[in-house]
Protein backbone atom coordinates (compact mmCIF):
# COMPACT_ATOMS: atom_id res chain seq x y z
CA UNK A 1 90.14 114.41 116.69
CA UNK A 2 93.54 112.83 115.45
CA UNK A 3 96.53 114.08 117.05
CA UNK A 4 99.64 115.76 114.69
CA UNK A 5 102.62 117.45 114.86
CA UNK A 6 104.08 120.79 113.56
CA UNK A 7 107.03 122.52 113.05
CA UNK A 8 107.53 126.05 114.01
CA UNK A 9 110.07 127.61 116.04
CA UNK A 10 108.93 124.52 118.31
CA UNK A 11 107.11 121.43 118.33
CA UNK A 12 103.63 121.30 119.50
CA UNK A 13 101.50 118.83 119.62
CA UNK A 14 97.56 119.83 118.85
CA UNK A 15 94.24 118.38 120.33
CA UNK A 16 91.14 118.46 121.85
CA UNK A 17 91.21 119.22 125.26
CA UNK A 18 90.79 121.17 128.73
CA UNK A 19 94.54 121.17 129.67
CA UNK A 20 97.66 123.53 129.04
CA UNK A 21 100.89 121.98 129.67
CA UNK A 22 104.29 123.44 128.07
CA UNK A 23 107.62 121.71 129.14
CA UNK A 24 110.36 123.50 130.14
CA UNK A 25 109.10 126.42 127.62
CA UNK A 26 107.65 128.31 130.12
CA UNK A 27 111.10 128.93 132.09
CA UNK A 28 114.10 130.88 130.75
CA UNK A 29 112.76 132.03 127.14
CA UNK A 30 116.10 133.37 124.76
CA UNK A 31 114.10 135.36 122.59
CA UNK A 32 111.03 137.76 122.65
CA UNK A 33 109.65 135.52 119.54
CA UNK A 34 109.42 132.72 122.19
CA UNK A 35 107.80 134.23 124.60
CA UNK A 36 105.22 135.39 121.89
CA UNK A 37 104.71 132.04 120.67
CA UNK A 38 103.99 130.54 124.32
CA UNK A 39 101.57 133.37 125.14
CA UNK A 40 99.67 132.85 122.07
CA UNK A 41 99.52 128.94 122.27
CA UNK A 42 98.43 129.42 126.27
CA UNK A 43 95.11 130.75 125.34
CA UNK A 44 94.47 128.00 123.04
CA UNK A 45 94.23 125.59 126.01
CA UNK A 46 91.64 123.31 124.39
CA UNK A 47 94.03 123.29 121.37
CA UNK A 48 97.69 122.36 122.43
CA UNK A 49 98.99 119.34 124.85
CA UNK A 50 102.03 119.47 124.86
CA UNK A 51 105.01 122.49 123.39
CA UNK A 52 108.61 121.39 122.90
CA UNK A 53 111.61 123.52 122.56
CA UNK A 54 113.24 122.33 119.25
CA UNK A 55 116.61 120.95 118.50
CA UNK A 56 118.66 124.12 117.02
CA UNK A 57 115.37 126.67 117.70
CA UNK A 58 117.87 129.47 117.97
CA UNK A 59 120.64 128.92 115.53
CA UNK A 60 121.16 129.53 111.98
CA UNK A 61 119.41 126.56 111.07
CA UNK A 62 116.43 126.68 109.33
CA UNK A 63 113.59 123.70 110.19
CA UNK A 64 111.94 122.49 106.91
CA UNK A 65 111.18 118.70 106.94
CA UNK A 66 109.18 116.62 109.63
CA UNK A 67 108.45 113.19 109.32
CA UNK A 68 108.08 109.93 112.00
CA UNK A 69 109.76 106.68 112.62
CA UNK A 70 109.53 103.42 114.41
CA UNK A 71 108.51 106.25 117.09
CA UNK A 72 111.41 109.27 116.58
CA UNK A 73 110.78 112.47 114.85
CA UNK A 74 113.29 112.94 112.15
CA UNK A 75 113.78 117.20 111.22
CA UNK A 76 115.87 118.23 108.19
CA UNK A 77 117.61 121.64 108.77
CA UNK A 78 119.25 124.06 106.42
CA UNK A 79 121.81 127.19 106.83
CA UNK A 80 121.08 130.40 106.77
CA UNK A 81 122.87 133.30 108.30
CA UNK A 82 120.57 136.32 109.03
CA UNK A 83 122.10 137.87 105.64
CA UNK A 84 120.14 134.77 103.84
CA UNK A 85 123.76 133.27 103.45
CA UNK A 86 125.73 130.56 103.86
CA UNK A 87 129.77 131.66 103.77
CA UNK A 88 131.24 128.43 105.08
CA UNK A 89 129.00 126.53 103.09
CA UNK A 90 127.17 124.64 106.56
CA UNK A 91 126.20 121.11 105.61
CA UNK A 92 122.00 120.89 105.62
CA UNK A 93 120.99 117.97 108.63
CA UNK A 94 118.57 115.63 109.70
CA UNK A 95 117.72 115.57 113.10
CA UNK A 96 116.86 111.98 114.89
CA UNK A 97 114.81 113.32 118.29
CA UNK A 98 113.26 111.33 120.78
CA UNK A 99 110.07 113.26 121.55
CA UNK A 100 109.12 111.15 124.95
CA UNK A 101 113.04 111.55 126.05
CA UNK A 102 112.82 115.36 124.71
CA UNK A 103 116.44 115.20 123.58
CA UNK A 104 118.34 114.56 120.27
CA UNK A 105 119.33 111.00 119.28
CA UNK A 106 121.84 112.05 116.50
CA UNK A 107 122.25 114.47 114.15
CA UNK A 108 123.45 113.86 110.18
CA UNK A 109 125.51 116.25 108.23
CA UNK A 110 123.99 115.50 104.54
CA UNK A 111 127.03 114.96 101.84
CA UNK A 112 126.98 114.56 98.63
CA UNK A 113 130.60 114.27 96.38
CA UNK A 114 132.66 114.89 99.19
CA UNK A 115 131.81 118.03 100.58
CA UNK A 116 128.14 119.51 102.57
CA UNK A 117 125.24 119.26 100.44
CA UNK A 118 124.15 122.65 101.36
CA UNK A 119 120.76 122.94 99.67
CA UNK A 120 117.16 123.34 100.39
CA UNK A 121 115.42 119.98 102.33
CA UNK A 122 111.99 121.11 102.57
CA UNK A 123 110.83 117.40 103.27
CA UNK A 124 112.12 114.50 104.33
CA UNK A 125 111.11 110.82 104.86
CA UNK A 126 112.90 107.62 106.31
CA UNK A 127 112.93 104.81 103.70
CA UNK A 128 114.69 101.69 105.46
CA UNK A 129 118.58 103.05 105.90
CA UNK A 130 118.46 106.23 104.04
CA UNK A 131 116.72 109.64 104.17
CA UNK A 132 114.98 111.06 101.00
CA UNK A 133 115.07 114.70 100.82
CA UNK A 134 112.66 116.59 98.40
CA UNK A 135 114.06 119.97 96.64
CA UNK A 136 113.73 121.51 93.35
CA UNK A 137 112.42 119.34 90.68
CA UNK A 138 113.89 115.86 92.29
CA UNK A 139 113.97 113.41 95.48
CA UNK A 140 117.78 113.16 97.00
CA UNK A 141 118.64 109.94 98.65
CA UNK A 142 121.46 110.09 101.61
CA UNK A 143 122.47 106.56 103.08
CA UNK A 144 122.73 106.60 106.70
CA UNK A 145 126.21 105.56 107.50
CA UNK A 146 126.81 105.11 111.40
CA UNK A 147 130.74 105.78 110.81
CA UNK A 148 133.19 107.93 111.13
CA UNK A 149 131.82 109.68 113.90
CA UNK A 150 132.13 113.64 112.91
CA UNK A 151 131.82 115.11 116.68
CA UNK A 152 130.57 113.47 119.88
CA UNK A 153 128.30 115.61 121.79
CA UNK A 154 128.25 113.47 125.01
CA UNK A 155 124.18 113.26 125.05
CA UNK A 156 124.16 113.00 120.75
CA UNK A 157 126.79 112.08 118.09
CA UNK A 158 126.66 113.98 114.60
CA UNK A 159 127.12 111.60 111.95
CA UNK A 160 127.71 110.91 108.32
CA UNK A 161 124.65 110.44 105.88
CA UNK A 162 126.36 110.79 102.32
CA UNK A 163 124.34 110.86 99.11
CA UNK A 164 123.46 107.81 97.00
CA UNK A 165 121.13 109.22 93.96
CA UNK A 166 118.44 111.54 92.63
CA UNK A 167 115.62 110.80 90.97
CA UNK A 168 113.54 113.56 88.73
CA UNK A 169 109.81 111.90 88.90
CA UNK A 170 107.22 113.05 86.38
CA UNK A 171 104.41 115.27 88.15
CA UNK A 172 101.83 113.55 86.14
CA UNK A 173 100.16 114.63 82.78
CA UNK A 174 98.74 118.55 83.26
CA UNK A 175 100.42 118.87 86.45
CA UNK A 176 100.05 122.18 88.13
CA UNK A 177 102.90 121.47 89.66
CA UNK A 178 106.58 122.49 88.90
CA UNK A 179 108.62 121.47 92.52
CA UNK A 180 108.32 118.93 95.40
CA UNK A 181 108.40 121.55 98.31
CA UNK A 182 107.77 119.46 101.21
CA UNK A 183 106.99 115.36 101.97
CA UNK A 184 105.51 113.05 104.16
CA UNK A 185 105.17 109.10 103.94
CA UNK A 186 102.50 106.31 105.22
CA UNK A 187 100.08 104.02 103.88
CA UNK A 188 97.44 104.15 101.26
CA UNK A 189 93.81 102.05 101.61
CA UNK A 190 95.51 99.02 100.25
CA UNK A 191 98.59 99.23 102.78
CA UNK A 192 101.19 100.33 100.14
CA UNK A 193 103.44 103.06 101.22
CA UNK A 194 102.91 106.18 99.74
CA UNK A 195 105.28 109.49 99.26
CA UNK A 196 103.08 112.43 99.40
CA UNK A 197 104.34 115.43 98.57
CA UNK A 198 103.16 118.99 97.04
CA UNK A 199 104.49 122.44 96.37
CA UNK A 200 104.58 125.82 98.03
CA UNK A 201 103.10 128.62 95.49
CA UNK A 202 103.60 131.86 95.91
CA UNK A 203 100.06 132.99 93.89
CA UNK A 204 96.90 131.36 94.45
CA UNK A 205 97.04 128.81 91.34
CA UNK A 206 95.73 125.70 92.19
CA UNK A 207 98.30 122.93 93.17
CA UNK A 208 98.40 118.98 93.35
CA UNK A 209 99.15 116.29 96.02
CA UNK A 210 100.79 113.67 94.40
CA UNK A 211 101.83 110.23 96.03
CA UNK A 212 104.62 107.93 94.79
CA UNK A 213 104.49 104.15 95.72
CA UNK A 214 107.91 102.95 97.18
CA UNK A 215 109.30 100.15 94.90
CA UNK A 216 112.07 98.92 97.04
CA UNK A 217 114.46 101.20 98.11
CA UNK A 218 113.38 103.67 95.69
CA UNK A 219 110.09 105.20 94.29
CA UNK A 220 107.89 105.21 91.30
CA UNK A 221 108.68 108.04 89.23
CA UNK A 222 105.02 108.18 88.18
CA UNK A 223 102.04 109.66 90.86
CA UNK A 224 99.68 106.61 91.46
CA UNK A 225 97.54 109.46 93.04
CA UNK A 226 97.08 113.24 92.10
CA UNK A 227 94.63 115.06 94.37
CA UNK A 228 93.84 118.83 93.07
CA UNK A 229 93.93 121.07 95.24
CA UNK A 230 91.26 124.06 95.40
CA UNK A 231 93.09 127.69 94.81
CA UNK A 232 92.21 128.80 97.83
CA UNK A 233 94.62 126.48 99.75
CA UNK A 234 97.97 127.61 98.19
CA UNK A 235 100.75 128.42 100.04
CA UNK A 236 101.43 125.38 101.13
CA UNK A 237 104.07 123.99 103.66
CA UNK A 238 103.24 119.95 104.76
CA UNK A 239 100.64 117.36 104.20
CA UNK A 240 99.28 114.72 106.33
CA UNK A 241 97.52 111.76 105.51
CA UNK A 242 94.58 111.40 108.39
CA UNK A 243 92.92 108.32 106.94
CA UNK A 244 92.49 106.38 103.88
CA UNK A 245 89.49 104.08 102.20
CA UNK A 246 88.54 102.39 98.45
CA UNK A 247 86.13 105.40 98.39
CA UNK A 248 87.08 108.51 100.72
CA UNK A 249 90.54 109.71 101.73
CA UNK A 250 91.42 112.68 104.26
CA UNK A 251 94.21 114.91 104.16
CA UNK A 252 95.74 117.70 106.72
CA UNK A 253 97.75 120.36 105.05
CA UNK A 254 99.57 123.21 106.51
CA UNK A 255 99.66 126.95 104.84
CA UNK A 256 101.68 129.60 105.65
CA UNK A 257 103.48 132.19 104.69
CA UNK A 258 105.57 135.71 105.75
CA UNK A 259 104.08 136.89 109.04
CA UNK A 260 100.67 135.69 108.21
CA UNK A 261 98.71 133.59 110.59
CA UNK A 262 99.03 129.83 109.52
CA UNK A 263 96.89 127.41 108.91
CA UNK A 264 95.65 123.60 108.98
CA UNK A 265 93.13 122.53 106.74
CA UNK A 266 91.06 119.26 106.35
CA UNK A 267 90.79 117.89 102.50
CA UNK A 268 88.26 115.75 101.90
CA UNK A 269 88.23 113.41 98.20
CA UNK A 270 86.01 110.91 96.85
CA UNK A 271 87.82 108.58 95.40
CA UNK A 272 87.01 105.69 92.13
CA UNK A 273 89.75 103.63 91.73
CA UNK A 274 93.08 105.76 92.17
CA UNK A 275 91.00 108.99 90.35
CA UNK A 276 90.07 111.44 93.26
CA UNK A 277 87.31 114.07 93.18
CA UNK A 278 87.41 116.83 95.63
CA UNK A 279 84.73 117.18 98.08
CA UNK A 280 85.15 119.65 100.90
CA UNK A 281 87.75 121.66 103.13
CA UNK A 282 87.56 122.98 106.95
CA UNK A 283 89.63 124.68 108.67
CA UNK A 284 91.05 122.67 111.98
CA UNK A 285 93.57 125.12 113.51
CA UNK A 286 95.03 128.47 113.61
CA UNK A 287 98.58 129.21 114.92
CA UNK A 288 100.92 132.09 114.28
CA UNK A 289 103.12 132.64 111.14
CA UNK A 290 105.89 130.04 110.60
CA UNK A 291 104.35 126.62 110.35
CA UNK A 292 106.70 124.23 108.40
CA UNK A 293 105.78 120.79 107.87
CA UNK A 294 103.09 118.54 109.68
CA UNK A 295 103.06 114.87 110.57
CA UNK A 296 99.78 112.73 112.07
CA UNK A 297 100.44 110.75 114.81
């Protein structure tokens, strides 16, 4: 089985096989939620390899986004204050972190006109120098700018990534779709990249997967692909593309929502051409409530 990460109040890292191992979880937990969270992933020991604490687990930040690249995780963050609010309007971030180093590389304040770009980032992706952020209706573009250096950390600096543009793509004729709630990128069968992105509904209406081929530093603002998805996988939080042919491709998505268990299911299409026809789900893990976004490694 094909290895991928999740976000929760911690990385893990799923798979198939006989050994446990948390790092530096098991000592010193902050908060009875952790300790929950490691008992319940210990007795899934043919499940888990590996646990990570995760950059700002225990602050107001909120962990949305997860993506991968040339080998780092990259997290987007927003504020909230345990009144849902944000009073000194708190800048939403991307997190660079080096999962085999288990420490942060930097950390970007988003900015757009000046001030904190404060809003929602519930996916992100690295396109060459800048980050793309999906929220709303639209994808938000942030160029990664190395200077001035906002606050050195000693181990991490927290930079400047300061907004470029927004695009507002179509969803595609009879879209079920009305926002881009989370993202992922990587190649389709012909070794294009692809965006992939979805949205989180709160019923159980049917939703779409739709991918956007990059064009430069930009995307399409049409879907090359729409996948429907069946109504009984709403809810949704990531997606993951596992593998990709001219006539079969494989998604992972995650679902979750309130204090619910979550969930990772395996989508199945047949495809002719770029039209997709759905052919099966399965269920591939369980976890507690919380799971954000998920990335295949």
């Amino acid at each position: 089985m094909k290895k991928f990460v999740f976000t929760l109040l911690i990385l893990l890292i799923p798979r198939v096989g006989p050994a446990y191992t948390c790092d530096d979880c098991n000592s010193n937990p902050t908060s009875k939620e952790f300790r929950t969270i490691i008992r319940y992933y210990s007795e899934l020991n043919d499940k888990v390899s590996s646990l990570r604490r995760m950059p700002f687990d225990h602050s107001n930040y909120v962990v949305q986004g997860l993506t991968k690249h040339i080998g780092d995780l990259y997290l987007s963050y927003y504020y909230k204050n345990v009144g849902g609010n944000n009073p000194k309007k708190e800048s939403s971030v991307v997190v660079q972190y080096s999962y085999d180093d288990k420490k942060i590389k930097n950390v970007w304040k988003l900015f757009k006109d000046g001030v904190g770009y404060t809003d929602h980032v519930g996916g992100v992706v690295v396109l060459k120098d800048q980050f793309v952020v999906t929220a709303g209706k639209y994808f938000y573009f942030f160029k990664k700018d190395g200077a001035p250096v906002i606050e050195d950390q000693g181990g991490y600096k927290t930079l400047r990534a300061n907004y470029v543009k927004s695009i507002k793509p179509s969803m595609g004729a009879n879209s079920k779709n009305s926002n881009f709630s989370f993202a992922s990128l990587s190649a389709d069968h012909r070794g294009k990249s692809i965006l992939w992105t979805g949205a989180f509904k709160e019923n159980s209406d049917a939703s779409d997967l739709l991918g956007y081929e990059v064009s430069g530093n930009t995307f399409a603002t049409v879907p090359k692909y729409i996948f429907n998805v069946p109504s009984q996988v709403h809810k949704l939080q990531g997606v993951a593309l596992v593998s990709a042919t001219a006539g079969q491709y494989k998604f992972l998505v995650a679902r979750s929502y309130g204090d619910n268990p979550s969930y990772v299911y395996r989508l199945i299409y047949d495809m002719s051409g770029f039209n997709s026809t759905f052919k099966s789900r399965a269920t591939v893990f369980t976890g507690p409530a919380g799971m954000e976004n998920i990335h295949s490694t």
